[in-house]
Protein backbone atom coordinates (compact mmCIF):
# COMPACT_ATOMS: atom_id res chain seq x y z
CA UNK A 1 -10.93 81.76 184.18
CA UNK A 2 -14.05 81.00 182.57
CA UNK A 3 -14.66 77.94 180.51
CA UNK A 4 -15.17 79.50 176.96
CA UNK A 5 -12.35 81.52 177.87
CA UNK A 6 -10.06 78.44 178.77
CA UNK A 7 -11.10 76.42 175.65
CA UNK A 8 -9.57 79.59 173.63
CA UNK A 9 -6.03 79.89 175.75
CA UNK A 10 -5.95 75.76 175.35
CA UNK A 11 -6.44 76.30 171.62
CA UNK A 12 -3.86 79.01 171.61
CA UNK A 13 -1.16 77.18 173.36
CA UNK A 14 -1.67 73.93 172.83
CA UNK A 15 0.96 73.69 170.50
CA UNK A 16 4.48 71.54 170.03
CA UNK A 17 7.11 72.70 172.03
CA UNK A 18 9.90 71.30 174.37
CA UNK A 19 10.17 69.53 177.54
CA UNK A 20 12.52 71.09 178.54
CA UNK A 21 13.95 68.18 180.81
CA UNK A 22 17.20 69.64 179.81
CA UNK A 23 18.56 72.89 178.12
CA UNK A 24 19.19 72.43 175.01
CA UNK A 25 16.42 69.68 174.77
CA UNK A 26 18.09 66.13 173.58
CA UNK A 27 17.00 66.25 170.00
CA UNK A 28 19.88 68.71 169.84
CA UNK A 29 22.45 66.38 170.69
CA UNK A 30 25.26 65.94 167.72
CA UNK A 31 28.22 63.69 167.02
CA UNK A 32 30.63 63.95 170.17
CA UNK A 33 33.59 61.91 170.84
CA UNK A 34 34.89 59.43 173.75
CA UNK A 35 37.93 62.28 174.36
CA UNK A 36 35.06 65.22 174.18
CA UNK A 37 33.07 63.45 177.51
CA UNK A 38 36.70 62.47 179.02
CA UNK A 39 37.57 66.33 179.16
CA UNK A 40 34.13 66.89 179.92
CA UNK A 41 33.93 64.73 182.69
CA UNK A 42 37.33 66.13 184.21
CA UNK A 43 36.11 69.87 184.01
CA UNK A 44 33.68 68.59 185.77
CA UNK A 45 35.58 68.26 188.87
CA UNK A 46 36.40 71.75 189.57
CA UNK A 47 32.70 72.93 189.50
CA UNK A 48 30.71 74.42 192.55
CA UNK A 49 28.38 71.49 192.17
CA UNK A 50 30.66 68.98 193.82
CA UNK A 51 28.21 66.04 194.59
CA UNK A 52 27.67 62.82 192.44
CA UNK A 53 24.65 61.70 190.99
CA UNK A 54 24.86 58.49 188.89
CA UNK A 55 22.17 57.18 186.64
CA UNK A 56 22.13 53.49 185.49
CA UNK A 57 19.53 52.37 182.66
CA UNK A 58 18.78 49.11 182.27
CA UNK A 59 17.03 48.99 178.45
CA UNK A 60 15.02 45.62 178.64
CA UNK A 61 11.26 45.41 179.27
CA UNK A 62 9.91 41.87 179.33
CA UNK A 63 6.52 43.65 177.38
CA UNK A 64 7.07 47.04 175.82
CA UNK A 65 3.56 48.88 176.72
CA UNK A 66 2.66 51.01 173.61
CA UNK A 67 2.25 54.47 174.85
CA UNK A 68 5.84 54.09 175.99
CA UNK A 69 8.55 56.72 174.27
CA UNK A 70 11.38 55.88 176.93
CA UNK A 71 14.86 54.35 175.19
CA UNK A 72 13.26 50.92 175.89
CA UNK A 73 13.72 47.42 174.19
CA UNK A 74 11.94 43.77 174.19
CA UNK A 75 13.65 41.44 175.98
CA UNK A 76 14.80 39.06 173.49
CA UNK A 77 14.06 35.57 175.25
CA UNK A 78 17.73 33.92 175.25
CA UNK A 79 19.02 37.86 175.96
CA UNK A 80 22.11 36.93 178.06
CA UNK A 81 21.47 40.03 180.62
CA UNK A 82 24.87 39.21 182.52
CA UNK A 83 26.34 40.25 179.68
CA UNK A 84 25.22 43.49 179.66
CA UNK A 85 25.22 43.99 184.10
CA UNK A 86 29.18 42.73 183.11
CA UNK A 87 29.46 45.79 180.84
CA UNK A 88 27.72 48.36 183.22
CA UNK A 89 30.40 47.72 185.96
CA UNK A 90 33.40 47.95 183.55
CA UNK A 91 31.56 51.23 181.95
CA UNK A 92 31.80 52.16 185.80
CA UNK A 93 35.30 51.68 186.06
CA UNK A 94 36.46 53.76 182.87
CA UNK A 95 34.62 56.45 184.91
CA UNK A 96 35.44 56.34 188.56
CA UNK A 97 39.04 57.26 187.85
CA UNK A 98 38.34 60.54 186.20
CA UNK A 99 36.38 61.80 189.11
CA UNK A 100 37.75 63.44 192.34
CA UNK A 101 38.17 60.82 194.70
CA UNK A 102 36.70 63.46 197.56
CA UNK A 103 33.34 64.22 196.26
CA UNK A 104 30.71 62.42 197.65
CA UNK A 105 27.16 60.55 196.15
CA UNK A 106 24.21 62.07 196.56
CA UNK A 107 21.95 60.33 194.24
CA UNK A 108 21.73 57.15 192.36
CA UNK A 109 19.17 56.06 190.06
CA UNK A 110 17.80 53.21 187.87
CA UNK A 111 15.54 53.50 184.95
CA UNK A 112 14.57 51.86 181.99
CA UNK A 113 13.48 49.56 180.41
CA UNK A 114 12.28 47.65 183.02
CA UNK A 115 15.47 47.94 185.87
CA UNK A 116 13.49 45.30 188.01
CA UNK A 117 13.74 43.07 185.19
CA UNK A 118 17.51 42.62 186.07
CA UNK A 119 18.53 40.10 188.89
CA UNK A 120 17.76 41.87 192.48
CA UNK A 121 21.25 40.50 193.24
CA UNK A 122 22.93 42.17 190.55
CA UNK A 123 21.53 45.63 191.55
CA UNK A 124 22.65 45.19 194.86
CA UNK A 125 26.50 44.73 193.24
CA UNK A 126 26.07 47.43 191.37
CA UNK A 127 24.82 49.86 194.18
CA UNK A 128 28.43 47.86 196.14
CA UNK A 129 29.92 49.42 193.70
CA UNK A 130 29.40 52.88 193.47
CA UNK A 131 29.33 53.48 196.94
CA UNK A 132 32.89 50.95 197.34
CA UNK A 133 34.75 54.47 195.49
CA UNK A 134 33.47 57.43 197.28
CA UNK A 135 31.28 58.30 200.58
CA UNK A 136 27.68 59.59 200.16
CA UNK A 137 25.99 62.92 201.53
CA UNK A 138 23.66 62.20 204.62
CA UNK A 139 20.66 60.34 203.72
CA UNK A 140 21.28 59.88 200.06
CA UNK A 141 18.69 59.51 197.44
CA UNK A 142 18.92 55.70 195.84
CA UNK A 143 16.04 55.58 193.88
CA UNK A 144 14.93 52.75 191.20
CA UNK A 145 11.82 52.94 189.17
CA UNK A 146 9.64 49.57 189.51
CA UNK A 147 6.82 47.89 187.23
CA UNK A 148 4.91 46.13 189.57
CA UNK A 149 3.78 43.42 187.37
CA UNK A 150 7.06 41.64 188.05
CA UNK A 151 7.65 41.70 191.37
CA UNK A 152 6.55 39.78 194.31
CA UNK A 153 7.25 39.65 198.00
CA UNK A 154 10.50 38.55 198.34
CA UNK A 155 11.32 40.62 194.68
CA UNK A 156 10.47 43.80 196.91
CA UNK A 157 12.15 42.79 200.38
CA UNK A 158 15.05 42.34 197.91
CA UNK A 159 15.41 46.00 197.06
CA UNK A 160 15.07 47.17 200.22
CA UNK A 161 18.23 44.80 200.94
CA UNK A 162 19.85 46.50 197.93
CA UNK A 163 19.69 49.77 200.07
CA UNK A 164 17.04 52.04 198.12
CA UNK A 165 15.83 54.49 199.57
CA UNK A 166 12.88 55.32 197.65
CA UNK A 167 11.01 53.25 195.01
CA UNK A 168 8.77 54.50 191.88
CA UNK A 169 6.00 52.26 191.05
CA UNK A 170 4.65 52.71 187.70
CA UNK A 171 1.07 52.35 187.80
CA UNK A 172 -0.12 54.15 185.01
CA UNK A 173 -4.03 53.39 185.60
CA UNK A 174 -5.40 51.12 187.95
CA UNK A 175 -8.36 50.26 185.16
CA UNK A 176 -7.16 46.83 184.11
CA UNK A 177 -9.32 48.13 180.72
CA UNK A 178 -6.93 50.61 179.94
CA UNK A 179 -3.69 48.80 181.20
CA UNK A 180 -5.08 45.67 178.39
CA UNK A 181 -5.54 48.05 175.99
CA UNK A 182 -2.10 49.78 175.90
CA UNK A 183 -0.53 46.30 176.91
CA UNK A 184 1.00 46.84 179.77
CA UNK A 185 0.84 44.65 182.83
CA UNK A 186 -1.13 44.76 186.52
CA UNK A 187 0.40 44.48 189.80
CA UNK A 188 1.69 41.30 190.56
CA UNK A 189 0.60 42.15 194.51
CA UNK A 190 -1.52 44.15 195.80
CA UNK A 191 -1.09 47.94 196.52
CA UNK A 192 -1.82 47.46 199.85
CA UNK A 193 0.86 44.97 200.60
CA UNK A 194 3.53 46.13 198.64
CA UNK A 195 3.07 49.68 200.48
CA UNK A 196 3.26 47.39 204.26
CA UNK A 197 6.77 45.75 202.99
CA UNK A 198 8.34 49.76 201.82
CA UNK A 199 6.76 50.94 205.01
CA UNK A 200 8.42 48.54 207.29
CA UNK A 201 11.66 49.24 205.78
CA UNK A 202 11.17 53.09 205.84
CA UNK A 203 11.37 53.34 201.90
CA UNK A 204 9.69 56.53 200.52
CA UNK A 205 6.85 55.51 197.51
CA UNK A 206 6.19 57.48 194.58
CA UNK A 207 3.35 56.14 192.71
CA UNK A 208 3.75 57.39 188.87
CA UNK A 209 0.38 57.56 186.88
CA UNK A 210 -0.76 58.46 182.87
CA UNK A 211 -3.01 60.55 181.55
CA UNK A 212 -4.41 61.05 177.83
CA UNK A 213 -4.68 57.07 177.41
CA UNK A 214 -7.37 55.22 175.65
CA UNK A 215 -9.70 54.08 177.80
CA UNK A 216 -9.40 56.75 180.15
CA UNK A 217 -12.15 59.42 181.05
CA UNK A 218 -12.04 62.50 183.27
CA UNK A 219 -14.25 59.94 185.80
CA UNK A 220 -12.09 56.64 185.42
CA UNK A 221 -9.11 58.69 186.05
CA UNK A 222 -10.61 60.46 189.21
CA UNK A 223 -11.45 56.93 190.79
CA UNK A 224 -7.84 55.56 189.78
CA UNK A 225 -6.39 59.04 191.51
CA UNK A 226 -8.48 58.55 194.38
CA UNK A 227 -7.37 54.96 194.81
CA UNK A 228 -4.17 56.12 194.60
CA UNK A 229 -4.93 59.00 197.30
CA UNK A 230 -6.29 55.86 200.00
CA UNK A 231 -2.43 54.93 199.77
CA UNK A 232 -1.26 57.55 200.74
CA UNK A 233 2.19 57.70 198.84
CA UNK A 234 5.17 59.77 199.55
CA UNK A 235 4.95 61.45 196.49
CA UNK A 236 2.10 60.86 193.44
CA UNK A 237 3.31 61.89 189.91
CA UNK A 238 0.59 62.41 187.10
CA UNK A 239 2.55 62.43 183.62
CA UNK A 240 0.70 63.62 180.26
CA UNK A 241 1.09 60.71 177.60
CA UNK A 242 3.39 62.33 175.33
CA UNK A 243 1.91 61.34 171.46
CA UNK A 244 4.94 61.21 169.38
CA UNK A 245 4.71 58.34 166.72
CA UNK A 246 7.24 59.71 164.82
CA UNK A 247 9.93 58.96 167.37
CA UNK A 248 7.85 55.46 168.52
CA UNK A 249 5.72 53.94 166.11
CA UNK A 250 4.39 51.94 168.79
CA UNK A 251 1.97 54.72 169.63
CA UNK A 252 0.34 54.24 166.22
CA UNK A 253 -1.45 51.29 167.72
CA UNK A 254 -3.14 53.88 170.08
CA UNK A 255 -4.72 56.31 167.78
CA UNK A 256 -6.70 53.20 166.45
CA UNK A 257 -7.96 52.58 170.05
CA UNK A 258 -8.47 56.04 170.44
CA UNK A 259 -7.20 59.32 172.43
CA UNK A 260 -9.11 61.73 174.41
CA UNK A 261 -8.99 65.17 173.02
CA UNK A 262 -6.87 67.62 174.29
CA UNK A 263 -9.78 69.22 176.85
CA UNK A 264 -10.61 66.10 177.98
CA UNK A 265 -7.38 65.16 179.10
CA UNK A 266 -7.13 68.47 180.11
CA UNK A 267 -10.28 67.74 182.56
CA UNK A 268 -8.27 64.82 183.75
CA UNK A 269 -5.36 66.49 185.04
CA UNK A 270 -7.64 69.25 186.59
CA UNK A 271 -9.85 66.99 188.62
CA UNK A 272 -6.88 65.29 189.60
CA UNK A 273 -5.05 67.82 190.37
CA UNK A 274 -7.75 69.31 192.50
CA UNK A 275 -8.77 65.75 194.26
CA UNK A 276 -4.98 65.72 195.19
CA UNK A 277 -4.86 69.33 196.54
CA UNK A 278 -7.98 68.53 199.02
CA UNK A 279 -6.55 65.66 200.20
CA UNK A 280 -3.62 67.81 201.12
CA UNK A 281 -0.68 67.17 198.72
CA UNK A 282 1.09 70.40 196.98
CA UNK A 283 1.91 70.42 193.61
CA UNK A 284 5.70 70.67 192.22
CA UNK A 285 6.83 71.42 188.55
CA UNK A 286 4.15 70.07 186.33
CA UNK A 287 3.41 66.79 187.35
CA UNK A 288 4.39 65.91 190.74
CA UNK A 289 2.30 66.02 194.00
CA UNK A 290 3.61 65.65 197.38
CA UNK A 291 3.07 66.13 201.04
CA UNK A 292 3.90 69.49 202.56
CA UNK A 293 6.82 68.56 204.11
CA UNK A 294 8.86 67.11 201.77
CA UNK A 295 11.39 68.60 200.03
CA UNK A 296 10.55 69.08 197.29
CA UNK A 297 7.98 71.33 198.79
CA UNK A 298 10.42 73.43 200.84
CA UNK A 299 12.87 73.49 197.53
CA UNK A 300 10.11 75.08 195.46
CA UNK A 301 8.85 77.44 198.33
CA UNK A 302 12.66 78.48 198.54
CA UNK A 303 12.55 78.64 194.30
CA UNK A 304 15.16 76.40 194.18
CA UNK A 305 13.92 72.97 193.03
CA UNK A 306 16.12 71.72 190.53
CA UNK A 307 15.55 69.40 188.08
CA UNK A 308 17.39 66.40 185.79
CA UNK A 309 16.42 63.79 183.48
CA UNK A 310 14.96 61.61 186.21
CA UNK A 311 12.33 63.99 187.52
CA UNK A 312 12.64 67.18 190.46
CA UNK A 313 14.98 67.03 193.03
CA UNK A 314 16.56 69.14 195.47
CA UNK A 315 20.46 70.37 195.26
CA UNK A 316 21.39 68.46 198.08
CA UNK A 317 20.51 65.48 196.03
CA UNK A 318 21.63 65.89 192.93
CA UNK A 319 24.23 68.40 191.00
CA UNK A 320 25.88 66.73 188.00
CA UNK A 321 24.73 63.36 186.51
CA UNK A 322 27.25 60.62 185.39
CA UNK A 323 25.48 58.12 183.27
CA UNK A 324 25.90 54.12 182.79
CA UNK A 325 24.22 52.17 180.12
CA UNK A 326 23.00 51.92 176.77
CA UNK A 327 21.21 55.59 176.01
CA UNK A 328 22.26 56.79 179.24
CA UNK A 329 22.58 60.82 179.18
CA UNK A 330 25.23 62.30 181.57
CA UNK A 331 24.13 65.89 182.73
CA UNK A 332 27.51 67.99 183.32
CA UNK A 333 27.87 71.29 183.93
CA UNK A 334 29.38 71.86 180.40
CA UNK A 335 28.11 69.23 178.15
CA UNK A 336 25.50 66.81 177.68
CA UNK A 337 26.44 62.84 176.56
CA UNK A 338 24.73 60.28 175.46
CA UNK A 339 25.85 57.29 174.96
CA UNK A 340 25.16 54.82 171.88
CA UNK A 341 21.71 53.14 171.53
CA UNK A 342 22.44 50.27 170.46
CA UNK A 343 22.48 47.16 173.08
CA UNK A 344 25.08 45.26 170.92
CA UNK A 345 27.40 47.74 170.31
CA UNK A 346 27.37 49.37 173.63
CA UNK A 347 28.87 45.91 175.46
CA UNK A 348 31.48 45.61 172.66
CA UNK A 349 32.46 49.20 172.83
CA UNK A 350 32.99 48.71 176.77
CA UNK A 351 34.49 45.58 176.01
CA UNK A 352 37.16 46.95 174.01
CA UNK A 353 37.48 49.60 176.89
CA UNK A 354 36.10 52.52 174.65
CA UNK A 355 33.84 54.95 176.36
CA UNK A 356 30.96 54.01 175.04
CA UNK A 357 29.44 58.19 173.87
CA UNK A 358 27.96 59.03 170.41
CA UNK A 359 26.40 62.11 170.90
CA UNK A 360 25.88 65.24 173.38
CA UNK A 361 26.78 69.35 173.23
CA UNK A 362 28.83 71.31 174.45
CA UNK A 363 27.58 74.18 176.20
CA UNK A 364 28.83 77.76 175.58
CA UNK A 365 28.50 80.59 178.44
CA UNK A 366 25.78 81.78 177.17
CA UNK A 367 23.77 78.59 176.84
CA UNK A 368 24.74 77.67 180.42
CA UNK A 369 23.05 81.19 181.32
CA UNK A 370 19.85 80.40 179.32
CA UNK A 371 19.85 76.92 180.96
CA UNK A 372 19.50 78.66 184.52
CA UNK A 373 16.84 80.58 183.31
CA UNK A 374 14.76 77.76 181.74
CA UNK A 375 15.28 75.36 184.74
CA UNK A 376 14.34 77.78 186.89
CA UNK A 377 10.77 78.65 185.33
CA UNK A 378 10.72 75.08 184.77
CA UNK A 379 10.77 73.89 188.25
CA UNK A 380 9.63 76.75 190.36
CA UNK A 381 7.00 78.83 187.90
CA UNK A 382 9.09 81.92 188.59
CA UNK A 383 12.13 83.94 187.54
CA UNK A 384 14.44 86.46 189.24
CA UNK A 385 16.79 87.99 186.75
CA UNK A 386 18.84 89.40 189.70
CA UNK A 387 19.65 86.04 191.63
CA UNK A 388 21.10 84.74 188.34
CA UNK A 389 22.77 87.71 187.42
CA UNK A 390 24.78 87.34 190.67
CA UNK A 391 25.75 83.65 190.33
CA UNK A 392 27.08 84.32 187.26
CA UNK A 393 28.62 88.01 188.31
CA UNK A 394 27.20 89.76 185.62
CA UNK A 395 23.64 92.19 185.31
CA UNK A 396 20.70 91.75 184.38
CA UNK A 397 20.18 92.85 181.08
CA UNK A 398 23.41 90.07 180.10
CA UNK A 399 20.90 87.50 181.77
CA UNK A 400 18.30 88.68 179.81
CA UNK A 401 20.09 89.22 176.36
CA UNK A 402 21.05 85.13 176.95
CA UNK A 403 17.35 84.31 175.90
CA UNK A 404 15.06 85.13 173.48
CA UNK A 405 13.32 87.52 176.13
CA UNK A 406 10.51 90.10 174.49
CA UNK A 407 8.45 91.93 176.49
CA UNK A 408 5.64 92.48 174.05
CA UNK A 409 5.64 88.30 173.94
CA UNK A 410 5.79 88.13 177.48
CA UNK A 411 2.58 91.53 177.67
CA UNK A 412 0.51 88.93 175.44
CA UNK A 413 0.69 85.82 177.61
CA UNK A 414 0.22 88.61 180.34
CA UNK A 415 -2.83 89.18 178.96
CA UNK A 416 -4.10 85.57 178.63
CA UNK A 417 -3.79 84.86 182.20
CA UNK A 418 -0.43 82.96 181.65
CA UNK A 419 2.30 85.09 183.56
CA UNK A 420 2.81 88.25 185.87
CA UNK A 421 6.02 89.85 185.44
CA UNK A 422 8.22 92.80 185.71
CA UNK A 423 11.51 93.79 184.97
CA UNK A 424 13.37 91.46 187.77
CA UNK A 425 11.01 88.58 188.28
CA UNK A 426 8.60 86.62 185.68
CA UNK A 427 6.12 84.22 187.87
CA UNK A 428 3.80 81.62 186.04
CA UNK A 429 -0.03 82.04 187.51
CA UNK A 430 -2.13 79.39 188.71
CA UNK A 431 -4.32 79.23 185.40
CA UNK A 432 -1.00 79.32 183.20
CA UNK A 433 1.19 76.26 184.93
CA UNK A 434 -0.01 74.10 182.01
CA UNK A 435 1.78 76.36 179.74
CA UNK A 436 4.75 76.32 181.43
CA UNK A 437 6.81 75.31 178.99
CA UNK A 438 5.14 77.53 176.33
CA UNK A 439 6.61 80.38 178.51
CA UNK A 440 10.37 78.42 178.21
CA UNK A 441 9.98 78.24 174.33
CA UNK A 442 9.06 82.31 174.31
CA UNK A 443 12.57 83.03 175.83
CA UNK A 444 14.96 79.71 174.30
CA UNK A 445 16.69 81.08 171.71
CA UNK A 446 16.72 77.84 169.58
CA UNK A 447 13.31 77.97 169.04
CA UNK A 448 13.50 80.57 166.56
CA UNK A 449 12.98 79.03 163.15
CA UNK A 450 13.72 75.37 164.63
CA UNK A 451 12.69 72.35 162.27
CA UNK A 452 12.43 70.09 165.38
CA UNK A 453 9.77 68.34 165.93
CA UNK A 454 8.21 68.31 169.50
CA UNK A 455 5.18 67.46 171.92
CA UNK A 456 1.93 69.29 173.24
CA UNK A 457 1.85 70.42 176.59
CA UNK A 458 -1.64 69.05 176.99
């Protein structure tokens, strides 16, 4: 695609549309009661997806960094944190009891906030705890996401004790420029020896990096992707800064310092992108780079990554998400939940022994249907009407009258170089995996006439 010509499709599709991290996106969530997440949760049990994947949020940062849109709070100094690790393990135990007692864990994972922030110790217990009540698959996926300006040696040797399996360090930029300028933090250690205490205890290392910051240029972000590269992490993740200062007025702060325009950042990502696929790593989904032989790779080669509100993941890791915490979202096969988002509340809600929910939706059969279909363009650029159809035992043209499908929509982005498709299969192109989730918006049947208010894909 030539240059002039990509400027135009940019222009053209560079507008707001969903994430698509889940189907319906959360901005859809309504009121929904503690008994609508109980039945939830027990309908749960007698789904295909039989494994366990628990998510535990920890919603302190000691310095909130102001490009940052997660459901993330100061840490007040006096904040009595056993207080709230207290309330995630009796949270845990109004749960256990409504799930099958035979299903096993596949996946456990920490986010934030800042989950390193909590005592090492107290992760450990809470790990103890999960895996106290039910066995796990093989080689489960424990996973916590790390800011590495608050950790030193014996901080990391610590997790590793805790039994993780794989560690996310957020990085964001290795320019200390841009880190001042959108207040966030450098390494405590250096890369190189935090990646010889992982190695030595076999943990896989995703290194999680930002682009579209102030600061940044196409050739600052090159060098911090090529630093990155001399690593050589598991897994390398580069995530477009998502401008949304309606949601976090934080990110007003950063329009006074200064974004790149959208085909500058666009140059980032390609150069990246390119740097990353010459030094051999394969791209998965939108943002996510990784050797061939992971599995992520083989997942997306076999079109069936999956994906969940902490990143890509295979099937054999993940199925249905039970959530812990303040804003913690619990992915079920029939519902979404969220529970409340505020800190105070949340303990004395679990205090009181009240499941702890405010919002989430309920799924109909047809919205489970359309969910398939988005998470599957969504993770592996591609689209087979008939292998849907026949996990839900219905044809094609139900599949297809679940979404918002229109072939003359779908001729047009044809036309720009977006998408190939036919009438089984729809498969993003090389030149159109930007747009990705312009594609997901053409067939979501919420989108027509919605007043929400979303992101640009670039």
């Amino acid at each position: 695609m030539d240059k002039a010509l990509k400027q135009n499709i940019i222009d053209k599709y560079n507008v707001p549309v969903p994430r698509y991290t889940s189907y319906p996106p959360a901005n859809y969530f309504a009121e929904f009661g503690e008994g609508d997440f109980r039945d939830a949760v027990l309908q749960s049990n007698g789904t295909k997806d039989r494994n366990l994947s628990f998510y535990i949020h920890f919603p302190y940062c000691p310095r909130l960094c102001h490009y940052c849109a997660c459901n993330s709070y100061a840490m007040p100094q006096n904040v009595d944190v056993q207080r709230y690790i207290d309330a995630l393990h009796k949270e845990i135990d109004m749960i256990l009891p409504l799930l099958d007692s035979d299903r096993k864990i596949s996946q456990i994972h920490y986010g934030g906030g800042t989950p390193t922030a909590m005592p090492l110790t107290a992760i450990k217990e809470l790990n103890q705890h999960l895996i106290s009540h039910f066995s796990t698959i093989e080689r489960p996926e424990i996973a916590i996401e790390c800011h590495p300006g608050y950790l030193d040696a014996d901080g990391w040797e610590k997790l590793a004790e805790a039994g993780f399996t794989r560690v996310s360090i957020g990085i964001q930029d290795f320019n200390t420029q841009v880190l001042k300028t959108v207040n966030r933090k450098p390494s405590l250690l250096g890369m190189d020896e935090i990646f010889r205490i992982l190695r030595s205890h076999k943990i896989g290392i995703n290194l999680d990096f930002l682009y579209g910051l102030p600061m940044q240029t196409p050739e600052s972000f090159y060098e911090t992707i090529s630093q990155a590269v001399a690593l050589a992490p598991d897994r390398l993740v580069t995530f477009s800064y998502a401008h949304v200062p309606w949601l976090k007025k934080a990110q007003l702060i950063l329009e006074k310092a200064g974004l790149p325009v959208a085909d500058v950042k666009g140059k980032m990502f390609d150069q990246a992108a390119q740097l990353l696929a010459n030094e051999g790593y394969v791209r998965v989904g939108m943002d996510h780079f990784v050797k061939p032989d992971d599995e992520l790779n083989i997942a997306l080669q076999n079109h069936t990554l999956h994906r969940n509100f902490q990143g890509y993941c295979t099937r054999r890791t993940t199925a249905q998400v039970y959530a812990f915490g303040v804003t913690g979202i619990s992915q079920l096969q029939m519902a979404y939940a969220q529970n409340t988002k505020d800190i105070a509340e949340y303990i004395s809600m679990v205090d009181e022994e009240k499941i702890p929910v405010k919002k989430g939706y309920k799924l109909n059969h047809q919205q489970q249907k359309t969910r398939d279909v988005i998470e599957s363009l969504m993770c592996n650029y591609y689209i087979d009407w008939r292998d849907i159809a026949e996990k839900w035992n219905v044809n094609v043209d139900e599949i297809k009258s679940s979404t918002a499908y229109n072939s003359e929509i779908l001729a047009d982005m044809k036309n720009d170089g977006i998408l190939d498709f036919g009438d089984n299969t729809i498969r993003i192109t090389a030149d159109g995996s930007p747009f990705v989730r312009n594609v997901a918006a053409a067939l979501d049947p919420l989108m027509k006439n919605t007043t929400k208010s979303f992101s640009k894909p670039i």
